[in-house]
PDB file of N, CA and C in Angstrom:
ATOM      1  N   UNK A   1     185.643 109.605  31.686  1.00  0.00           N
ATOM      2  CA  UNK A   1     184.943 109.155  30.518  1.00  0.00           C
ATOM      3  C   UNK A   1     183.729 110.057  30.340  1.00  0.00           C
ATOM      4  N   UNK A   2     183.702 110.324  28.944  1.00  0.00           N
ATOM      5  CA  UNK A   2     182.280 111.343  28.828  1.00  0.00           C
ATOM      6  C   UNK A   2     181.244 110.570  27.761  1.00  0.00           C
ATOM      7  N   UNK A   3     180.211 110.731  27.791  1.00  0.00           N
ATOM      8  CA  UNK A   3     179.569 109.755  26.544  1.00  0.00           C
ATOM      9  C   UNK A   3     178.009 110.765  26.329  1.00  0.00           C
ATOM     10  N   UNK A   4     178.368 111.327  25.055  1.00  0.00           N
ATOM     11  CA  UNK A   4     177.163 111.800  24.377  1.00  0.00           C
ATOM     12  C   UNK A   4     176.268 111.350  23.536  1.00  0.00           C
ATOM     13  N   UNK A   5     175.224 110.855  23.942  1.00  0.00           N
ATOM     14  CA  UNK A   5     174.274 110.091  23.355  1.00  0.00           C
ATOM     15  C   UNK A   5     172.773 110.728  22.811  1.00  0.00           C
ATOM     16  N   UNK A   6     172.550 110.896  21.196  1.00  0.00           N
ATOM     17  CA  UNK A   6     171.917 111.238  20.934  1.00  0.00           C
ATOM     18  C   UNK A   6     170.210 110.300  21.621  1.00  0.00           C
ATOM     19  N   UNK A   7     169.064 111.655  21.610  1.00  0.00           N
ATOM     20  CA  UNK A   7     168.117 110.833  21.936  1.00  0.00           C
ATOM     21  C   UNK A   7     166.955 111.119  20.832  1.00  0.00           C
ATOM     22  N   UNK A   8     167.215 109.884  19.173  1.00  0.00           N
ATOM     23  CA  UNK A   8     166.668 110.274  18.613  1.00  0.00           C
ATOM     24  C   UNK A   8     165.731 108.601  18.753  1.00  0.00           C
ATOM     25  N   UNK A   9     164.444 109.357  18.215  1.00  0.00           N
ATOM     26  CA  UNK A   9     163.296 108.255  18.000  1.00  0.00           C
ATOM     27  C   UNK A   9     162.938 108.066  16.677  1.00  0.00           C
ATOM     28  N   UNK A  10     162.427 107.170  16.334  1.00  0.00           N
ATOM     29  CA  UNK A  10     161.997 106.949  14.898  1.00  0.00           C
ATOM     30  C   UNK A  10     161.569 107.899  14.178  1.00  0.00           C
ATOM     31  N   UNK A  11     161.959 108.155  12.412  1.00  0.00           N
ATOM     32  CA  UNK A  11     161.691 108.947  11.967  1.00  0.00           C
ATOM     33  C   UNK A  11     162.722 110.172  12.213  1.00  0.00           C
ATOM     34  N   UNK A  12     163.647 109.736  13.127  1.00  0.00           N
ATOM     35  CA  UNK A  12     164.917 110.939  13.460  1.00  0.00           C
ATOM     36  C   UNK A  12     164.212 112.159  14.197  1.00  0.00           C
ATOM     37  N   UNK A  13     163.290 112.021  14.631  1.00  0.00           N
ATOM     38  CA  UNK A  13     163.031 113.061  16.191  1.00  0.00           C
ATOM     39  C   UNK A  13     163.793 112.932  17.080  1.00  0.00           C
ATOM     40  N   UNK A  14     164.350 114.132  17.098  1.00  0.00           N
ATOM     41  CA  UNK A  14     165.336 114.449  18.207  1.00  0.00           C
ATOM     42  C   UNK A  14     164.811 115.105  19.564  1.00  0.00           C
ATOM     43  N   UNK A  15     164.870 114.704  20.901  1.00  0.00           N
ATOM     44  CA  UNK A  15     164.678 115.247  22.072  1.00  0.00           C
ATOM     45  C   UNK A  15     165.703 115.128  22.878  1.00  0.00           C
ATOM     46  N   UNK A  16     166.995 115.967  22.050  1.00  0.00           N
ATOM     47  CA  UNK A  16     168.312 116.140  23.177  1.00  0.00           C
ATOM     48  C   UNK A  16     169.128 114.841  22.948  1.00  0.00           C
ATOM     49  N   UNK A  17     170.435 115.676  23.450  1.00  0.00           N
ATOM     50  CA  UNK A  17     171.264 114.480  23.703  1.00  0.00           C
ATOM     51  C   UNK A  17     171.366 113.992  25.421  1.00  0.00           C
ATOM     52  N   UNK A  18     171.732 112.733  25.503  1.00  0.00           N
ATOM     53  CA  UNK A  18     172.295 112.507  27.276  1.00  0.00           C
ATOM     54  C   UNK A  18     173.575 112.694  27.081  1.00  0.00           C
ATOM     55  N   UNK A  19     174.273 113.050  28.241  1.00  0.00           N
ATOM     56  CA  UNK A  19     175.662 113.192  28.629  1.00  0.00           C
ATOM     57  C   UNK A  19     175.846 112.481  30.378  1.00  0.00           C
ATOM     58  N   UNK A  20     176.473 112.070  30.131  1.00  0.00           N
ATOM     59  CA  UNK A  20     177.415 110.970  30.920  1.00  0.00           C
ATOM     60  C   UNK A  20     178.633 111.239  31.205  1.00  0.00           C
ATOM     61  N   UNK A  21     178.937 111.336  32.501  1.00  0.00           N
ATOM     62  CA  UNK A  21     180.259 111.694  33.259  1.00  0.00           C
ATOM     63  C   UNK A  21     180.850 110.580  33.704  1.00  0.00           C
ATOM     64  N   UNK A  22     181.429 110.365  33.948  1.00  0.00           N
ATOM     65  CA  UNK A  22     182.020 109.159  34.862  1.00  0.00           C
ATOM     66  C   UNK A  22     183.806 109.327  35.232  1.00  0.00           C
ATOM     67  N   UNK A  23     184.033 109.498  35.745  1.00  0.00           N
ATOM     68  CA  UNK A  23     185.447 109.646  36.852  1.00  0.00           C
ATOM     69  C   UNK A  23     186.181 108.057  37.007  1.00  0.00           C
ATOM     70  N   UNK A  24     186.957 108.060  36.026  1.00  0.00           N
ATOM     71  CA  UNK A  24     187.450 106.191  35.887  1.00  0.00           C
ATOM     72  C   UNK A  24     188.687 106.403  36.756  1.00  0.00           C
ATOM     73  N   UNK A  25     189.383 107.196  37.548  1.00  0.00           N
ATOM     74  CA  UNK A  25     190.210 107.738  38.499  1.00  0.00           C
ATOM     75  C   UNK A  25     189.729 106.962  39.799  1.00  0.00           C
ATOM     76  N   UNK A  26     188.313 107.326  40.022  1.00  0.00           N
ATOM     77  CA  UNK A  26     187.706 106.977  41.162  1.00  0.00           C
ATOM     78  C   UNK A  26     187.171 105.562  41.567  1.00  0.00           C
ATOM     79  N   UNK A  27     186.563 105.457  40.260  1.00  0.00           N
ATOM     80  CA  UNK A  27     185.857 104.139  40.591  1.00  0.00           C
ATOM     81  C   UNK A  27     185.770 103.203  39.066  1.00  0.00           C
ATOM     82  N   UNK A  28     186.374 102.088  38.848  1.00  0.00           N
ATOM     83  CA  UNK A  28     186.157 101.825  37.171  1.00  0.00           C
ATOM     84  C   UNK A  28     184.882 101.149  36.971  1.00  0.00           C
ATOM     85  N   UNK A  29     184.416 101.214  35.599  1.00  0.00           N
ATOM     86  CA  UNK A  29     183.104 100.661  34.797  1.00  0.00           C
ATOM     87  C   UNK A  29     183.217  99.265  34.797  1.00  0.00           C
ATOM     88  N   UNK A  30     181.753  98.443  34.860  1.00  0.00           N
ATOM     89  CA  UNK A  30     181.951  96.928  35.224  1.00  0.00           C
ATOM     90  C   UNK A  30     181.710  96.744  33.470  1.00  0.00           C
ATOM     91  N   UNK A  31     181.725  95.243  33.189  1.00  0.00           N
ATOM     92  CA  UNK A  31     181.496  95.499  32.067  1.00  0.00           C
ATOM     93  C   UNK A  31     179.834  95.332  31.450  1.00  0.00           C
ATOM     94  N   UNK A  32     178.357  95.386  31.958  1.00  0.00           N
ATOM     95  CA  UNK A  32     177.692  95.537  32.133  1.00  0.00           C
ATOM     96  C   UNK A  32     177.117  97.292  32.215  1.00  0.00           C
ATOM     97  N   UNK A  33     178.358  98.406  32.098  1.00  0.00           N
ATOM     98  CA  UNK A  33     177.765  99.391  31.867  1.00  0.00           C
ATOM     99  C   UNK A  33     177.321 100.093  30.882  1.00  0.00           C
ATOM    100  N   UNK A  34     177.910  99.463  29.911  1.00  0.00           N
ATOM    101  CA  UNK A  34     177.451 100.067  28.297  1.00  0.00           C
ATOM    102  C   UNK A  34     176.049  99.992  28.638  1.00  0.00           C
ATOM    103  N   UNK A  35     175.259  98.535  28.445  1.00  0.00           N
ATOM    104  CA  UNK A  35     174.675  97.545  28.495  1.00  0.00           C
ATOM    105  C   UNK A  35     173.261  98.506  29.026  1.00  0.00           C
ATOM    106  N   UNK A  36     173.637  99.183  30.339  1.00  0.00           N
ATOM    107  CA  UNK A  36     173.039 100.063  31.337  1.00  0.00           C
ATOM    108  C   UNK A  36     172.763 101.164  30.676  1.00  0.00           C
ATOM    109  N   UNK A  37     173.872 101.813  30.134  1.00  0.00           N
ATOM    110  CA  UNK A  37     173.604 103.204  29.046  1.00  0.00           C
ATOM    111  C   UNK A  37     172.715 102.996  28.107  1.00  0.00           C
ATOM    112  N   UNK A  38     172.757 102.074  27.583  1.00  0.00           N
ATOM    113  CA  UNK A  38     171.954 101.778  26.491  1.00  0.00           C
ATOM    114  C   UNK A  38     170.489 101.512  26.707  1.00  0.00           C
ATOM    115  N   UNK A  39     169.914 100.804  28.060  1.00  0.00           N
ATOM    116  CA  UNK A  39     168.753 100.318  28.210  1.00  0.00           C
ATOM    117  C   UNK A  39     168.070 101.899  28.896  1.00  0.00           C
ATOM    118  N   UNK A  40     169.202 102.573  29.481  1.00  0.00           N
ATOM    119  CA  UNK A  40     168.615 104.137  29.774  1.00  0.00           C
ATOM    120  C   UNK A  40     168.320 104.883  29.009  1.00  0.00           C
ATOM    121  N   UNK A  41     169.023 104.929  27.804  1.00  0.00           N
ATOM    122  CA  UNK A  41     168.850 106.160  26.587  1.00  0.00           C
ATOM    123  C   UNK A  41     167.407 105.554  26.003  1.00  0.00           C
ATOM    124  N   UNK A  42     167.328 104.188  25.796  1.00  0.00           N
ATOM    125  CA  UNK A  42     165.791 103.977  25.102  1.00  0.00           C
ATOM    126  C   UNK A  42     164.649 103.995  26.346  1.00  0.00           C
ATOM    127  N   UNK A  43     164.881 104.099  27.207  1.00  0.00           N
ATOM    128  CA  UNK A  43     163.829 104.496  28.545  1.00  0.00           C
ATOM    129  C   UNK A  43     163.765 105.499  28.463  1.00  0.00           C
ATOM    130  N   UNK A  44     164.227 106.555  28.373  1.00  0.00           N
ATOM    131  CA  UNK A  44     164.207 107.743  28.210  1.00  0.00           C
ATOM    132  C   UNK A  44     163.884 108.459  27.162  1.00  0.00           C
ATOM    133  N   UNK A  45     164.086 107.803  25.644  1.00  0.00           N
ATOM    134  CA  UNK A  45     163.737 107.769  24.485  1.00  0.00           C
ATOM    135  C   UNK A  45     161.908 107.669  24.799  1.00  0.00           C
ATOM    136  N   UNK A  46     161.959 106.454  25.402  1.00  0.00           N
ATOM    137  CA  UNK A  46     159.938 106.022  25.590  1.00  0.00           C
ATOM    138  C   UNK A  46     159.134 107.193  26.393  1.00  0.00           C
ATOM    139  N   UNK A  47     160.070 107.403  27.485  1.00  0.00           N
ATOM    140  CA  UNK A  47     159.177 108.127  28.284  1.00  0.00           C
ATOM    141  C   UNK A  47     158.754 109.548  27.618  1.00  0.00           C
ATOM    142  N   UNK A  48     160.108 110.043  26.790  1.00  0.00           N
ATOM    143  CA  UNK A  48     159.533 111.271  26.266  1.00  0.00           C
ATOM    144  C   UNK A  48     158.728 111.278  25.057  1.00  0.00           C
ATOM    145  N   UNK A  49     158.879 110.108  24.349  1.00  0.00           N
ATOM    146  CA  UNK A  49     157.384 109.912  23.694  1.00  0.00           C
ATOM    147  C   UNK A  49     156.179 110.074  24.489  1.00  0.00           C
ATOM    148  N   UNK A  50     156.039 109.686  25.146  1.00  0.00           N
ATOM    149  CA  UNK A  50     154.808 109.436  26.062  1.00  0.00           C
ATOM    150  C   UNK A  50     154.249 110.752  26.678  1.00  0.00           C
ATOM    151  N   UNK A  51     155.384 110.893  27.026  1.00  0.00           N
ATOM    152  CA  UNK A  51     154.517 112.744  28.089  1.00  0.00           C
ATOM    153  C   UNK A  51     154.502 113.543  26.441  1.00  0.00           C
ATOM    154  N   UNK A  52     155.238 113.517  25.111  1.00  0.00           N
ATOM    155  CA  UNK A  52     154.679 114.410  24.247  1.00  0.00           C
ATOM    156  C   UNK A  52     154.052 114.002  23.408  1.00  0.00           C
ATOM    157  N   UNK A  53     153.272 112.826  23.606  1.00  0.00           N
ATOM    158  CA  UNK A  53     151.871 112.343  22.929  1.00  0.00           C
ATOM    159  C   UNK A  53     152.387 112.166  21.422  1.00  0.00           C
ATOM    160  N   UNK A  54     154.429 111.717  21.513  1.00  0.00           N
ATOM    161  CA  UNK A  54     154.140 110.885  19.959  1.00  0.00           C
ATOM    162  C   UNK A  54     154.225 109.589  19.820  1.00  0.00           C
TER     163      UNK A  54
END
């Protein structure tokens, strides 16, 4: 599974996309992982507001 997730902030500022690997061969997704992706991309969304002072 691959999952490209834009990391845009309000106003459509873009700082990259995330990319996500995951090997469903190996080990499968609970269903709580979207859930996980999602609360990461806007953590990550915040933090890079923050270190670039918008």
């Amino acid at each position: 599974m691959k999952l490209e997730l834009p990391l845009l902030a309000e106003e459509n500022k873009t700082y990259g996309t995330l990319w996500l690997i995951k090997d469903l061969k190996r080990d499968s997704i609970s269903h709580y992982t979207l859930r996980r992706v999602e609360h990461l991309r806007r953590t990550l969304i915040g933090t890079l507001q923050k270190l670039g002072g918008s």
